[in-house]
C-alpha atoms as a PDB file:
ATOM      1  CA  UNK A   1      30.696  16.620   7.776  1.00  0.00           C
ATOM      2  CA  UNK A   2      27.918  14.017   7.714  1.00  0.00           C
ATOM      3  CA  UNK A   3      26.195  14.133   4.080  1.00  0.00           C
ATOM      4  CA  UNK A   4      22.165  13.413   4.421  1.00  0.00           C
ATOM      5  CA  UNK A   5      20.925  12.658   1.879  1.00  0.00           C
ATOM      6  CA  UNK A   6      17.495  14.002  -0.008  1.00  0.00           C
ATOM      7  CA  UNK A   7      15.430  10.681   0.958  1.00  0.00           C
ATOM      8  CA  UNK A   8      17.209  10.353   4.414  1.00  0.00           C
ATOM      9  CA  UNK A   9      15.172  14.425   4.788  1.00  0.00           C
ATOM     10  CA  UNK A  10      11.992  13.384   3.401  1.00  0.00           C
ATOM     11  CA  UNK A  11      12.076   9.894   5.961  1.00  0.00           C
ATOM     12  CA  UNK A  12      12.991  12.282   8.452  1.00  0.00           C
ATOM     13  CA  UNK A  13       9.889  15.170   7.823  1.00  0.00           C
ATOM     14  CA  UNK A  14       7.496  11.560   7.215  1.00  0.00           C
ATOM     15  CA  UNK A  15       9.043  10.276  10.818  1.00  0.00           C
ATOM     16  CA  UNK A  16       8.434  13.582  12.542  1.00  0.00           C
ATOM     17  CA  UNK A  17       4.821  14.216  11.133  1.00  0.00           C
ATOM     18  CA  UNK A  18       3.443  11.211  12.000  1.00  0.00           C
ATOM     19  CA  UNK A  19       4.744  10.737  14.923  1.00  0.00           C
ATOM     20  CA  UNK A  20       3.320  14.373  15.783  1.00  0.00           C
ATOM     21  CA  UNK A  21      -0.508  12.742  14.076  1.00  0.00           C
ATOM     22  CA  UNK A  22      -0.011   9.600  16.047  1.00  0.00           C
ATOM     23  CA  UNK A  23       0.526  11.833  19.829  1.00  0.00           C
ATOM     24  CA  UNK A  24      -2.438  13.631  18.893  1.00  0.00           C
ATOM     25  CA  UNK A  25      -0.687  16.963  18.381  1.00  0.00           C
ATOM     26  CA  UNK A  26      -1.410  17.511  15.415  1.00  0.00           C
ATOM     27  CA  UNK A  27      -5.662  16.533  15.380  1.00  0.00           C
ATOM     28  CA  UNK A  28      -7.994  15.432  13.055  1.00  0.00           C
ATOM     29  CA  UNK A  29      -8.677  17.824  10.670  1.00  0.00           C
ATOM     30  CA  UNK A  30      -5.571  20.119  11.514  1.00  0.00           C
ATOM     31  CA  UNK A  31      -4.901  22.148   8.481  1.00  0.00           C
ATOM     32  CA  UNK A  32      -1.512  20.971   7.198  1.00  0.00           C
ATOM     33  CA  UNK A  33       0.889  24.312   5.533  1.00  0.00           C
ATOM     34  CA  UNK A  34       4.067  22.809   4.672  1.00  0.00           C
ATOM     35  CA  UNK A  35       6.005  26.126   4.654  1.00  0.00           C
ATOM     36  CA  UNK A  36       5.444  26.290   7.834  1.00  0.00           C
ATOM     37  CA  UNK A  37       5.997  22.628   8.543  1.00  0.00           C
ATOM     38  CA  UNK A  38       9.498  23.120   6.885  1.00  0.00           C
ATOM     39  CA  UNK A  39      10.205  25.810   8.996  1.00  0.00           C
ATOM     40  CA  UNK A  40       9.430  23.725  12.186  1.00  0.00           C
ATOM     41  CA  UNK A  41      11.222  21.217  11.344  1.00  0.00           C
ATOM     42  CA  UNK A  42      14.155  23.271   9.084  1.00  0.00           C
ATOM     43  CA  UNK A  43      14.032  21.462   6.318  1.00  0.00           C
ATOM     44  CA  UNK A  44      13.041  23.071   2.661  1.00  0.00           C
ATOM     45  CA  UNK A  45       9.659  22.373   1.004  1.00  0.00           C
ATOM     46  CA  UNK A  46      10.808  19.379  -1.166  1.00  0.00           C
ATOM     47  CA  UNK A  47      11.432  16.707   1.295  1.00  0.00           C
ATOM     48  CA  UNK A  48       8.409  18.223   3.535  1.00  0.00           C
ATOM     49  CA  UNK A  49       6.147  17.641   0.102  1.00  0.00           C
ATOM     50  CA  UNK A  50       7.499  14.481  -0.801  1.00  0.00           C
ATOM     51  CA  UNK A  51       6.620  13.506   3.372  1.00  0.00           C
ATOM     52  CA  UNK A  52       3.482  14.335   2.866  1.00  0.00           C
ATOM     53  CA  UNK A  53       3.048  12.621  -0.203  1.00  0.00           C
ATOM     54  CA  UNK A  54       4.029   9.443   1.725  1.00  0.00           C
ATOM     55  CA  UNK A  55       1.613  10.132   4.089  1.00  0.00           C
ATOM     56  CA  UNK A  56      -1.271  10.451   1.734  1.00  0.00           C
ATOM     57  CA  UNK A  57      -0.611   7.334   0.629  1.00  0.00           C
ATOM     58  CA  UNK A  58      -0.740   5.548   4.407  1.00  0.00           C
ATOM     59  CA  UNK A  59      -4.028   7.256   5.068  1.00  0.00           C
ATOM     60  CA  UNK A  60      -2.762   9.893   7.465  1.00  0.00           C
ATOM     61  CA  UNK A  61      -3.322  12.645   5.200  1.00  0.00           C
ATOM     62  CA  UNK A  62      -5.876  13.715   2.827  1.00  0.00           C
ATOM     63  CA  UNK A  63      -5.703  16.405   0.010  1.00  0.00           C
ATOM     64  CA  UNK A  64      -7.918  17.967  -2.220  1.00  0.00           C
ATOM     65  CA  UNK A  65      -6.210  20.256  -4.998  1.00  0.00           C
ATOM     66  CA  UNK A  66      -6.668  23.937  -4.713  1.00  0.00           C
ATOM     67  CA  UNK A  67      -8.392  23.603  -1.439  1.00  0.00           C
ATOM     68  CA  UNK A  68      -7.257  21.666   1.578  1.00  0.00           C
ATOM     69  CA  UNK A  69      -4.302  19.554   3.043  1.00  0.00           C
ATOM     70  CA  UNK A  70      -5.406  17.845   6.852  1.00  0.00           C
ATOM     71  CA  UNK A  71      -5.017  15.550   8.937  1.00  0.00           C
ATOM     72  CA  UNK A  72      -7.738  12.535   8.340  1.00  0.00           C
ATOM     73  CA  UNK A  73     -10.464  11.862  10.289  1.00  0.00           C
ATOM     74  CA  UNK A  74      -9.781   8.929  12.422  1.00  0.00           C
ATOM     75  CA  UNK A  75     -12.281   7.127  10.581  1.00  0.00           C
ATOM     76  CA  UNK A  76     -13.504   3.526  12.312  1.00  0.00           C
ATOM     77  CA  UNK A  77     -13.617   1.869   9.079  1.00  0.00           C
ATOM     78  CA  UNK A  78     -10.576   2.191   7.012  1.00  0.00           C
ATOM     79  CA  UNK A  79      -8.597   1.508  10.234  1.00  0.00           C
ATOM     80  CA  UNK A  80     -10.426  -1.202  10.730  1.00  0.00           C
ATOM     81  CA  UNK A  81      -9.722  -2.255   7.235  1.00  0.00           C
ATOM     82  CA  UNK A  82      -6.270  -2.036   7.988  1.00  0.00           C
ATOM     83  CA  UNK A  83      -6.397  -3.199  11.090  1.00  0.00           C
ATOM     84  CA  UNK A  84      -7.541  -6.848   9.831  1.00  0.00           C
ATOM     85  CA  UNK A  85      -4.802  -6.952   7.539  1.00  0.00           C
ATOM     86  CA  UNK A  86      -1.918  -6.115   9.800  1.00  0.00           C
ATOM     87  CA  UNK A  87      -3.088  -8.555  12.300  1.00  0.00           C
ATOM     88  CA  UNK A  88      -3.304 -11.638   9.555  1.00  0.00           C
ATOM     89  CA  UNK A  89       0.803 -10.873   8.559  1.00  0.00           C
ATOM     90  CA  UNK A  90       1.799 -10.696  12.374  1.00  0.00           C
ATOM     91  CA  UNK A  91      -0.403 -14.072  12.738  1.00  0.00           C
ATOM     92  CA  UNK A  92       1.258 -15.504   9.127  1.00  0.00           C
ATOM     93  CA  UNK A  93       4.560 -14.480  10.340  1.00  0.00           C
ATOM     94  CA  UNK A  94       4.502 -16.224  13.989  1.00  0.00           C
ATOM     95  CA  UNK A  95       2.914 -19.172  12.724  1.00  0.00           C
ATOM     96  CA  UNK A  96       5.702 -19.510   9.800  1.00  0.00           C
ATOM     97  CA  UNK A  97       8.795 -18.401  12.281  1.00  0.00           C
ATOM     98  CA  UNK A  98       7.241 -21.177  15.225  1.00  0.00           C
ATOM     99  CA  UNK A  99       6.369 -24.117  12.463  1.00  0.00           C
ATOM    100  CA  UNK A 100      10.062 -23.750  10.827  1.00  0.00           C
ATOM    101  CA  UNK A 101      11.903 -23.270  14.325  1.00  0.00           C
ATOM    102  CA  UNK A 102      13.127 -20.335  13.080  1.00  0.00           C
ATOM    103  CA  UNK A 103      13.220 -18.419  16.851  1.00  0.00           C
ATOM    104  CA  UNK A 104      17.148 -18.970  18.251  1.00  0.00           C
ATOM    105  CA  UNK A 105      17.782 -18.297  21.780  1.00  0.00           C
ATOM    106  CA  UNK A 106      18.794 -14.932  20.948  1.00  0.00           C
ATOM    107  CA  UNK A 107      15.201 -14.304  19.353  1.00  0.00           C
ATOM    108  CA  UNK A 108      13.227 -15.102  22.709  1.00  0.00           C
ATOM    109  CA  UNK A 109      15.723 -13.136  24.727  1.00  0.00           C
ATOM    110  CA  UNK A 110      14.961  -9.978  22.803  1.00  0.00           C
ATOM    111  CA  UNK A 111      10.962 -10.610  22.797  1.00  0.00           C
ATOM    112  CA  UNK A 112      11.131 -10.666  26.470  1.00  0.00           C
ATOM    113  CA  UNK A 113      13.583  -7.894  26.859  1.00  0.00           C
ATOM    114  CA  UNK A 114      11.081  -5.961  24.695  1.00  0.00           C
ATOM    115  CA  UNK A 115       7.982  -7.139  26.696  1.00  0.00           C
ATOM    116  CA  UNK A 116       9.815  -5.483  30.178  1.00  0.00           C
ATOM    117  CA  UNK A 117      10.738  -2.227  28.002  1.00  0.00           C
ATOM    118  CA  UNK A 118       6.984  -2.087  26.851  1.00  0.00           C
ATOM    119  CA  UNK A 119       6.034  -2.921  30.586  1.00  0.00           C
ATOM    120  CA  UNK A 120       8.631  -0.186  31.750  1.00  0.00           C
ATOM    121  CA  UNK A 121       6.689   2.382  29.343  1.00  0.00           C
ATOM    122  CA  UNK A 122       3.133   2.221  30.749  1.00  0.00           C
ATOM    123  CA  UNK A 123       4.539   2.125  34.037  1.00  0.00           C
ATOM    124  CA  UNK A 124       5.504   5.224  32.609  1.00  0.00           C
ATOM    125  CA  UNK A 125       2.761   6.728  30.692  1.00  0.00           C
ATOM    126  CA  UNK A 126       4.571   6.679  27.956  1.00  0.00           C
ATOM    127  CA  UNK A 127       2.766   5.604  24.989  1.00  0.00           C
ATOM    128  CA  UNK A 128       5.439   6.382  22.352  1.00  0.00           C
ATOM    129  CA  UNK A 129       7.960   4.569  24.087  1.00  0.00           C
ATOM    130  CA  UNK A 130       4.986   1.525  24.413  1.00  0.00           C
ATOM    131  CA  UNK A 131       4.869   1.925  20.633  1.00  0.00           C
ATOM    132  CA  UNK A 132       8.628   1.302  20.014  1.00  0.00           C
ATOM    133  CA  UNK A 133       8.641  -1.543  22.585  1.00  0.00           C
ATOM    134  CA  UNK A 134       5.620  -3.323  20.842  1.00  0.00           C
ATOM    135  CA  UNK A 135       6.950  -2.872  17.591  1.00  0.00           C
ATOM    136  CA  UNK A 136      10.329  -4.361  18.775  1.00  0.00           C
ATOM    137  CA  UNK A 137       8.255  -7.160  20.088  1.00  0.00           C
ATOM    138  CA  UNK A 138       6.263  -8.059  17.295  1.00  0.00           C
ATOM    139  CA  UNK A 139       9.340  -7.578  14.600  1.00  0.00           C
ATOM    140  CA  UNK A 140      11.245 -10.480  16.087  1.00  0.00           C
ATOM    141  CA  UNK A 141       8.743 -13.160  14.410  1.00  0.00           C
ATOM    142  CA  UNK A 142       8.489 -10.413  11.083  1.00  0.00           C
ATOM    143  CA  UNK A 143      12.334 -10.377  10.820  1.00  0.00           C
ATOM    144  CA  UNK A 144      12.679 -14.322  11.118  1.00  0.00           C
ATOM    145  CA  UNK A 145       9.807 -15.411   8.843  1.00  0.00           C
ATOM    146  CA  UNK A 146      12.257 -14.029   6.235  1.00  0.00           C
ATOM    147  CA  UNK A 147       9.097 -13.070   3.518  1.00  0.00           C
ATOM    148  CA  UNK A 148       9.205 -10.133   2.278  1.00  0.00           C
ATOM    149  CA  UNK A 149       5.608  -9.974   1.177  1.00  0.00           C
ATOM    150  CA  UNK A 150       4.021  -9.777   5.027  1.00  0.00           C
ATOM    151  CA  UNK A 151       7.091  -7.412   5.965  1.00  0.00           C
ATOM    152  CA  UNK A 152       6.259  -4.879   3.382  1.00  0.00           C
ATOM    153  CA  UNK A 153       2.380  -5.645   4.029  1.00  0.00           C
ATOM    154  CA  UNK A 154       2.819  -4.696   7.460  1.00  0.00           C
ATOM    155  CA  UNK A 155       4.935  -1.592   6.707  1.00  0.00           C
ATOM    156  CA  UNK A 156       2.294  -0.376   4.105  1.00  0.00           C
ATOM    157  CA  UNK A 157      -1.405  -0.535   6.764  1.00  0.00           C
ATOM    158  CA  UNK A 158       0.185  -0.378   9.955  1.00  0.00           C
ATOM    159  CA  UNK A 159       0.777   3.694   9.940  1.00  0.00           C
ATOM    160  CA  UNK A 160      -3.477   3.674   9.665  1.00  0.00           C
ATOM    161  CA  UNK A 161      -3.572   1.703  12.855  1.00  0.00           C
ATOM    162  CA  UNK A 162      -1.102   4.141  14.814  1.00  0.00           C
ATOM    163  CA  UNK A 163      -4.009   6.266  16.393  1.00  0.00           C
ATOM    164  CA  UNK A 164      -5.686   3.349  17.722  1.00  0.00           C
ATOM    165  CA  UNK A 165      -2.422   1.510  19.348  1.00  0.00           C
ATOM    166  CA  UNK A 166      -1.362   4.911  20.887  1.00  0.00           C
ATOM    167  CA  UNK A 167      -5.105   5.073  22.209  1.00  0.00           C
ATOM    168  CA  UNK A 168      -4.546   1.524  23.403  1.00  0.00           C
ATOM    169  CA  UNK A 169      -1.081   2.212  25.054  1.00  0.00           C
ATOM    170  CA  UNK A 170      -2.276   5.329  26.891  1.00  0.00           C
ATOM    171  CA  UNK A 171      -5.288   3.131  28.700  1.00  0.00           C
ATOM    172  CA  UNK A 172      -4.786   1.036  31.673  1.00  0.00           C
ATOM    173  CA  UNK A 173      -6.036  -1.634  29.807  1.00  0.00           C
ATOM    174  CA  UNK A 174      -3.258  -1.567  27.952  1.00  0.00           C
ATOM    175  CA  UNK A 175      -1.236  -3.916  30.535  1.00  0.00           C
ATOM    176  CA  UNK A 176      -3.286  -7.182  29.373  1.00  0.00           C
ATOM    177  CA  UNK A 177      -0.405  -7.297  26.679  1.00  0.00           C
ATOM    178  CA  UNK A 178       2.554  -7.684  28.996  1.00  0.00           C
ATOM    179  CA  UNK A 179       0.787 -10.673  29.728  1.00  0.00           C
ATOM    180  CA  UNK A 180      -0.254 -11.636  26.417  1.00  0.00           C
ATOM    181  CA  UNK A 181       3.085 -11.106  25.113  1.00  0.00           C
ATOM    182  CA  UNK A 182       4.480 -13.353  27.517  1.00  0.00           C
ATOM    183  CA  UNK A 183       2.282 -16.188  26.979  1.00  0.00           C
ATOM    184  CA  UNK A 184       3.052 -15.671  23.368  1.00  0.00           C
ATOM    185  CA  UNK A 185       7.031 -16.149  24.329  1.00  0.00           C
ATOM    186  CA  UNK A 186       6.415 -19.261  26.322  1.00  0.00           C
ATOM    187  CA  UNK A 187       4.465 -20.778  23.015  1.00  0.00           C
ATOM    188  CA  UNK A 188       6.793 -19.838  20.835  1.00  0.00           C
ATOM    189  CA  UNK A 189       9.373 -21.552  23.026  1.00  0.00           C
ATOM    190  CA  UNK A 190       7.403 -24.430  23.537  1.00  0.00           C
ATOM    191  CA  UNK A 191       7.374 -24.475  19.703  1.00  0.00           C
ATOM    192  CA  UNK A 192       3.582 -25.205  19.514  1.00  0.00           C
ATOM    193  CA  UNK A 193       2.707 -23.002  16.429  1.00  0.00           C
ATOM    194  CA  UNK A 194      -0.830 -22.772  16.444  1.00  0.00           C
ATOM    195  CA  UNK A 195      -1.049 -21.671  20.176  1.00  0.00           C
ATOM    196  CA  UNK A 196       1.212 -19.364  19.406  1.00  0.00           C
ATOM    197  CA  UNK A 197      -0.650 -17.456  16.266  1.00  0.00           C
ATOM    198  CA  UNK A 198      -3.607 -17.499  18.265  1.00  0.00           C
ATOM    199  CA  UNK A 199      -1.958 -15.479  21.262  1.00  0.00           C
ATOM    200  CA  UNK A 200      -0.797 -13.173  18.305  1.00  0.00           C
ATOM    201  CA  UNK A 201      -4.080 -12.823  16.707  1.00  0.00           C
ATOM    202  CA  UNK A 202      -5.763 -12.348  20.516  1.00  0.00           C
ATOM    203  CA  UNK A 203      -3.286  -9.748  21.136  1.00  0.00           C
ATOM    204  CA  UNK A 204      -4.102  -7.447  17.978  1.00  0.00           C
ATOM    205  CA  UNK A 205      -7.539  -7.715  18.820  1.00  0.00           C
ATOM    206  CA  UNK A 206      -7.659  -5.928  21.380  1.00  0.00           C
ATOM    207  CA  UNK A 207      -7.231  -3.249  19.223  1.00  0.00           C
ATOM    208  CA  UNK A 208     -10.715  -3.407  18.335  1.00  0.00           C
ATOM    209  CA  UNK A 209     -11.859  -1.578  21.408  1.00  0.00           C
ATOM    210  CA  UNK A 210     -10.206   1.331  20.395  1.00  0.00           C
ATOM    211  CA  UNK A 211     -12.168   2.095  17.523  1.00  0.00           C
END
């Protein structure tokens, strides 16, 4: 028998409810119970708490004692806020990775494999799956810069951004970053730094139309 751990249920009930925020199902200002959350998702109330917890601290949820636990509004500012800072580490971190030579073969090989999964998914309509491929994308240049600072940076504001980027990813408009992306693999291979973070910064940009 496979032994899972208490914080491997709580990333688990975190994973599943904001992924559920993100698609929409669960709306702005949904009421959030979490007996009956941990009966959805069969889990007890302590690792559904401690989810929500985690969630209140990325902006996702909001709670006032004695009186309401909901989904946020998906306020313009704040993910804005956040927004500005998640795009400046994903800038840092290409610029570092390109500047050092840091990208091996293997690196560009699984930008572009990502870039024709992320493709594949809004040929699709699938946003979630555009997500995953973007993320896979962008986490080649995170992984290599090697500083831990912009990793956990990015990990902290980019769950506020979510509802924006799976706004993005369900638009046509949404295919200008295949493109992007690739020009941003040809700089990187051409090892011309600057170009590069500029691509990056371009691409995350975009995002402002969403809000």
């Amino acid at each position: 028998m496979q032994y899972i751990g208490y914080g491997s249920l709580k990333e688990r009930a975190a994973a599943e409810i904001r992924s559920a925020i993100v698609r929409g199902d669960l709306e702005p200002g949904t009421a959030i119970k979490d007996v009956e959350l941990a009966e959805k998702l069969g889990l007890s109330r302590t690792p559904v708490r401690e989810a929500l917890a985690t969630l209140t601290e990325e902006g996702l949820i909001e709670t006032k004692p004695h009186a309401y636990t909901r989904v946020t509004a998906l306020a313009a500012e704040p993910v804005r806020d956040a927004l500005v800072v998640v795009q400046s580490m994903h800038v840092l971190a290409t610029r570092l990775v390109v500047h050092r030579k840091s990208l091996t073969d293997e690196d560009i090989a699984a930008m572009r494999a990502a870039n024709k999964a992320f493709e594949e998914a809004l040929d699709a309509d699938d946003a979630i799956a555009a997500l995953a491929a973007d993320d896979e994308f962008h986490a080649v240049a995170v992984h290599r810069c090697d500083n831990f600072a912009v990793a956990a940076t990015i990990d902290r504001f980019t769950p506020l951004v979510r509802r924006a980027e799976h706004s993005r990813f369900s638009s046509p408009n949404a295919r200008h970053s295949v493109t992007q992306h690739q020009q941003i693999i040809e700089a990187c291979e051409q090892g011309d730094h600057e170009l590069a973070a500029r691509l990056v910064d371009e691409n995350w940009r975009t995002l402002e139309d969403e809000l």
